[in-house]
N, C-alpha and C. Protein backbone atom coordinates (compact mmCIF):
# COMPACT_ATOMS: atom_id res chain seq x y z
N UNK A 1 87.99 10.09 3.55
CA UNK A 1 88.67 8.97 4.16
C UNK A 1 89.70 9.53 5.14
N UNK A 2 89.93 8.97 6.23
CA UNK A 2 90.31 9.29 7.52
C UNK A 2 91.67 8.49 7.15
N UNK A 3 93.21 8.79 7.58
CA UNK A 3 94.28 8.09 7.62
C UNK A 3 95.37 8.34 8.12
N UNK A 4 95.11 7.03 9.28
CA UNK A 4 95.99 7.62 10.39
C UNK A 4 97.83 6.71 9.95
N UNK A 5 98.76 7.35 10.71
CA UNK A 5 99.65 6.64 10.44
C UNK A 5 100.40 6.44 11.77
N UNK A 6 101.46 5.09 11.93
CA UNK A 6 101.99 4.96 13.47
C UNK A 6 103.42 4.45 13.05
N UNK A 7 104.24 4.71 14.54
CA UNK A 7 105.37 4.03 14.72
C UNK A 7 106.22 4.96 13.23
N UNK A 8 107.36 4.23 12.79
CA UNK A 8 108.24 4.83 11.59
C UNK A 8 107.33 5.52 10.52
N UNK A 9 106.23 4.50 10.46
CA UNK A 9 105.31 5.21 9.26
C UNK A 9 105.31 6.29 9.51
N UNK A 10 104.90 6.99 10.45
CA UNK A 10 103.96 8.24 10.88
C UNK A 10 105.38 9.12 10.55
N UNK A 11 106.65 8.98 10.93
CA UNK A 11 107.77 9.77 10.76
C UNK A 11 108.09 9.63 9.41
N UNK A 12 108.26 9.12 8.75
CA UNK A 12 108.73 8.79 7.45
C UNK A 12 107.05 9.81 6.97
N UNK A 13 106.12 9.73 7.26
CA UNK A 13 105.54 10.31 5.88
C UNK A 13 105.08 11.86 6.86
N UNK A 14 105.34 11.89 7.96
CA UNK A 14 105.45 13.62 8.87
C UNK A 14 104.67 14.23 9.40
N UNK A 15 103.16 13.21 9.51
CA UNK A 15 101.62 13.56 10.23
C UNK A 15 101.05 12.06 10.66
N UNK A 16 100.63 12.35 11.74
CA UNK A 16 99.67 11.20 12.35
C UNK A 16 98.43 10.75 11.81
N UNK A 17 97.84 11.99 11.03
CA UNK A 17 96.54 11.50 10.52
C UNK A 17 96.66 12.49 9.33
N UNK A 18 95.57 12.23 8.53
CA UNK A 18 95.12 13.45 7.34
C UNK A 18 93.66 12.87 7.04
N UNK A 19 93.01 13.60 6.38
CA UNK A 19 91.68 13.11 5.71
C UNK A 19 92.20 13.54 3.98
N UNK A 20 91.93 12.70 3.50
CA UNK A 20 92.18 12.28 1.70
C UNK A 20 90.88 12.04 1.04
N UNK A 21 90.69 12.35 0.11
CA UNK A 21 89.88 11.95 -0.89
C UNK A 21 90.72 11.33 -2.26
N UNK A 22 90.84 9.79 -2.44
CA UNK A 22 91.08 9.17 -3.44
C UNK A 22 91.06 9.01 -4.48
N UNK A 23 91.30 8.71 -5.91
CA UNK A 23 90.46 8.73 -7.01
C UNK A 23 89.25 7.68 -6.69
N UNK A 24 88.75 7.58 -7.70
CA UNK A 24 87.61 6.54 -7.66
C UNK A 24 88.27 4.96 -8.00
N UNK A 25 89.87 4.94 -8.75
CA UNK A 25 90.24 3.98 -8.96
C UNK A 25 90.65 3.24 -7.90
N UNK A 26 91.17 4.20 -6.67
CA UNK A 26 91.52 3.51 -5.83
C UNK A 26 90.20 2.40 -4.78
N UNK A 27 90.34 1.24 -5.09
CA UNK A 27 89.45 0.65 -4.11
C UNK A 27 89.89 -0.08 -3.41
N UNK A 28 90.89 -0.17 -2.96
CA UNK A 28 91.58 -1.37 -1.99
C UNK A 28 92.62 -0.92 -1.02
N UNK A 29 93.43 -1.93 -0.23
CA UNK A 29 94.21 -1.07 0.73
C UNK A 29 95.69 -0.88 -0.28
N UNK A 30 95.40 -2.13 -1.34
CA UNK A 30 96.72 -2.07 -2.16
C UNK A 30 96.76 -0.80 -2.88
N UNK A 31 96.09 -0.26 -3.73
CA UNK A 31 95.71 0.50 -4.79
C UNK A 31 96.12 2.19 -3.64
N UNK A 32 95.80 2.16 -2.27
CA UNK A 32 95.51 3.33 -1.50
C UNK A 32 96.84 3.83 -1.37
N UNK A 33 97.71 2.20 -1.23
CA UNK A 33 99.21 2.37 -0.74
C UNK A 33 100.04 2.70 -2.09
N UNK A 34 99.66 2.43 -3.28
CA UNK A 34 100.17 2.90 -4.59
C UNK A 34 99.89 4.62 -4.48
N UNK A 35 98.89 4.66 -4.26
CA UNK A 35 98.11 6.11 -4.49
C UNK A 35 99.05 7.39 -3.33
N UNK A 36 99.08 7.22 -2.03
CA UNK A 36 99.55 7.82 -1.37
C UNK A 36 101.25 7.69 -1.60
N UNK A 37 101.79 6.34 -2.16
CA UNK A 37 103.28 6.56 -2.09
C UNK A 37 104.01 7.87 -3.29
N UNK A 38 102.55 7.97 -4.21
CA UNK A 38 102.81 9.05 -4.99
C UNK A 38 102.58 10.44 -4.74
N UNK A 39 102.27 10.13 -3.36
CA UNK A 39 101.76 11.75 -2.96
C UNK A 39 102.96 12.72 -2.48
N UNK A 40 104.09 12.19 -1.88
CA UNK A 40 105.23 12.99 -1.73
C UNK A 40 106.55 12.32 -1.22
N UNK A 41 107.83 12.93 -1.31
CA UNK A 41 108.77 12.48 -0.94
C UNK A 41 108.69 10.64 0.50
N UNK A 42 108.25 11.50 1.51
CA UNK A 42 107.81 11.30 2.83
C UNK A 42 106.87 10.21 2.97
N UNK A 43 105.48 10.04 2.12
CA UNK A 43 104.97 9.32 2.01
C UNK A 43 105.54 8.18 0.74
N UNK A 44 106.23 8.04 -0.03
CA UNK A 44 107.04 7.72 -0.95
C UNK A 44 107.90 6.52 -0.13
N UNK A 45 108.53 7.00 1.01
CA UNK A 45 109.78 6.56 1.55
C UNK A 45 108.99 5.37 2.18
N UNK A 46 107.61 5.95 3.12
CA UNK A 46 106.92 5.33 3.96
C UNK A 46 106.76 4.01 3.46
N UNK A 47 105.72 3.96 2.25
CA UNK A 47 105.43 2.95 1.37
C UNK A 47 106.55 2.33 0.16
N UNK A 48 107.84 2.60 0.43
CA UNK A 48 108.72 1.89 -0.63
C UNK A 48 108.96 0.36 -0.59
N UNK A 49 108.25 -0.30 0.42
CA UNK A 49 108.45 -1.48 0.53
C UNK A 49 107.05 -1.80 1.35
N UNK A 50 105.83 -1.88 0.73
CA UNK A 50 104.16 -2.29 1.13
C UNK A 50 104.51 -3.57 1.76
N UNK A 51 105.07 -4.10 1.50
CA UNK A 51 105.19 -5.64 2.70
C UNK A 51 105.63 -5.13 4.17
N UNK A 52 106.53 -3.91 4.40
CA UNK A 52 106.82 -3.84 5.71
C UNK A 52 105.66 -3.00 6.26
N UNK A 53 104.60 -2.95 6.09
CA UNK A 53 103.55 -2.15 6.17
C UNK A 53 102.52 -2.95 6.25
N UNK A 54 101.99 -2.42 7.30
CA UNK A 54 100.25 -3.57 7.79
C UNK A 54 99.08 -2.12 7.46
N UNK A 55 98.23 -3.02 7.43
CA UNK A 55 96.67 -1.73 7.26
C UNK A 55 95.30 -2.51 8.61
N UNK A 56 95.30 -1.39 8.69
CA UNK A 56 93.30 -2.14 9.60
C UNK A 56 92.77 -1.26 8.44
N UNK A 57 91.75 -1.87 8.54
CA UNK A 57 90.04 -0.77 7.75
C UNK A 57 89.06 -0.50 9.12
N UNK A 58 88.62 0.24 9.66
CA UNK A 58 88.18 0.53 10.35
C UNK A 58 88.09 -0.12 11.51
N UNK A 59 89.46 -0.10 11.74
CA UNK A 59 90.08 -0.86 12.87
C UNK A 59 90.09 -2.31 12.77
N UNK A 60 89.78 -2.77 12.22
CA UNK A 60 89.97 -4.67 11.68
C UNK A 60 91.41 -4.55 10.71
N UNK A 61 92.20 -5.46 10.74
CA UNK A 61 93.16 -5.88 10.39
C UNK A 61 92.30 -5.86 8.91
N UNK A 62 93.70 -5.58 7.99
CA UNK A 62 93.32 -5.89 6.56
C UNK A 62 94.22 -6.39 5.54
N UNK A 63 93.97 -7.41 4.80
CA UNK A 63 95.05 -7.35 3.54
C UNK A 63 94.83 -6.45 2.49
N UNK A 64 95.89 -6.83 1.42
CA UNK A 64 96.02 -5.71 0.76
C UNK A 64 94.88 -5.70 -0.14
N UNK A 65 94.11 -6.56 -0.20
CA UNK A 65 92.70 -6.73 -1.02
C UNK A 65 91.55 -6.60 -0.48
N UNK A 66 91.68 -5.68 0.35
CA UNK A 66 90.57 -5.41 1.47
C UNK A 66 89.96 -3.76 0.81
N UNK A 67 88.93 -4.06 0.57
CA UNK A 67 88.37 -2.90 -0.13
C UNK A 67 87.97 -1.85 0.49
N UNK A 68 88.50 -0.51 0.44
CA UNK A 68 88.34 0.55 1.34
C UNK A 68 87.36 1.84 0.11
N UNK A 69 87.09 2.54 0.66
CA UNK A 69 86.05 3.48 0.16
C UNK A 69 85.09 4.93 1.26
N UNK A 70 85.01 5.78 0.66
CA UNK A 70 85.11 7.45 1.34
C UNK A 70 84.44 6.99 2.84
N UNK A 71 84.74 7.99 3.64
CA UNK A 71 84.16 7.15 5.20
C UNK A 71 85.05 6.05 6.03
N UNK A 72 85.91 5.25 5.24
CA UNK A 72 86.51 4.06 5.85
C UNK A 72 87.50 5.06 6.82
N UNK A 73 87.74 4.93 8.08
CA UNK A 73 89.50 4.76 9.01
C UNK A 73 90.37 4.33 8.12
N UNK A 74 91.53 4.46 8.01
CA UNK A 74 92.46 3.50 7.56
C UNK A 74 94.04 3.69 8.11
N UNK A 75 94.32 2.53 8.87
CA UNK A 75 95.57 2.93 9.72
C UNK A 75 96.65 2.15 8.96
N UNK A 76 97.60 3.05 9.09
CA UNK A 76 98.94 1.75 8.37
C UNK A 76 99.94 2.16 9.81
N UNK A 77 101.07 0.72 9.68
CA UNK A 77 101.75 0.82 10.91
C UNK A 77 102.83 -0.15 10.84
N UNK A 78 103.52 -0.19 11.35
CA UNK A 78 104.81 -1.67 11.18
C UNK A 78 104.30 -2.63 11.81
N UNK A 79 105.08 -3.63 11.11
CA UNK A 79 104.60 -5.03 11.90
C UNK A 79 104.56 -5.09 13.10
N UNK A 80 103.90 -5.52 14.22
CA UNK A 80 104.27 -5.85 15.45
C UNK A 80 104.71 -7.45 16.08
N UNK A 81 105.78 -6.87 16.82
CA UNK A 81 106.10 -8.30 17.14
C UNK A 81 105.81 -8.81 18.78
N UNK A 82 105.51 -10.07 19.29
CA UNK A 82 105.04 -9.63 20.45
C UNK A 82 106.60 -10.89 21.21
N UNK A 83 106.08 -10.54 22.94
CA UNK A 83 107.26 -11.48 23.44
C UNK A 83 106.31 -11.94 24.48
């Protein structure tokens, strides 16, 4: 699984992308964002609050019940606001 990160995310957890392999428990974007906030300080900080945090799955917008699995993109990023 491919996972890119943008905007504060990407600073808060200290790489733009990585490739991960998940447990098998993880199947969703919720479960991914539990999974990685345990992966280190950085990524920890990133995900301490999953509501200020959006996901696509292979570039489509996703909620947090959007089922992801080996092969998927998966981007997280701050909200955007437009004017």
């Amino acid at each position: 699984m491919r996972v890119l990160y943008f905007a504060w995310v990407r600073q808060k957890v200290g790489m733009a992308e990585e490739e991960i392999s998940p447990p098998p428990e993880v199947r969703d974007v919720a479960g991914l964002v539990t999974w990685l906030a345990g992966r280190g300080p950085g990524h920890a900080a990133a995900f301490a609050d999953p509501r200020q945090v959006r996901a696509a799955v292979n570039q489509d917008f996703a909620p947090p019940d959007h089922p992801v699995g080996q092969g998927d993109e998966v981007a997280f990023f701050p909200p955007v606001t437009g004017g």
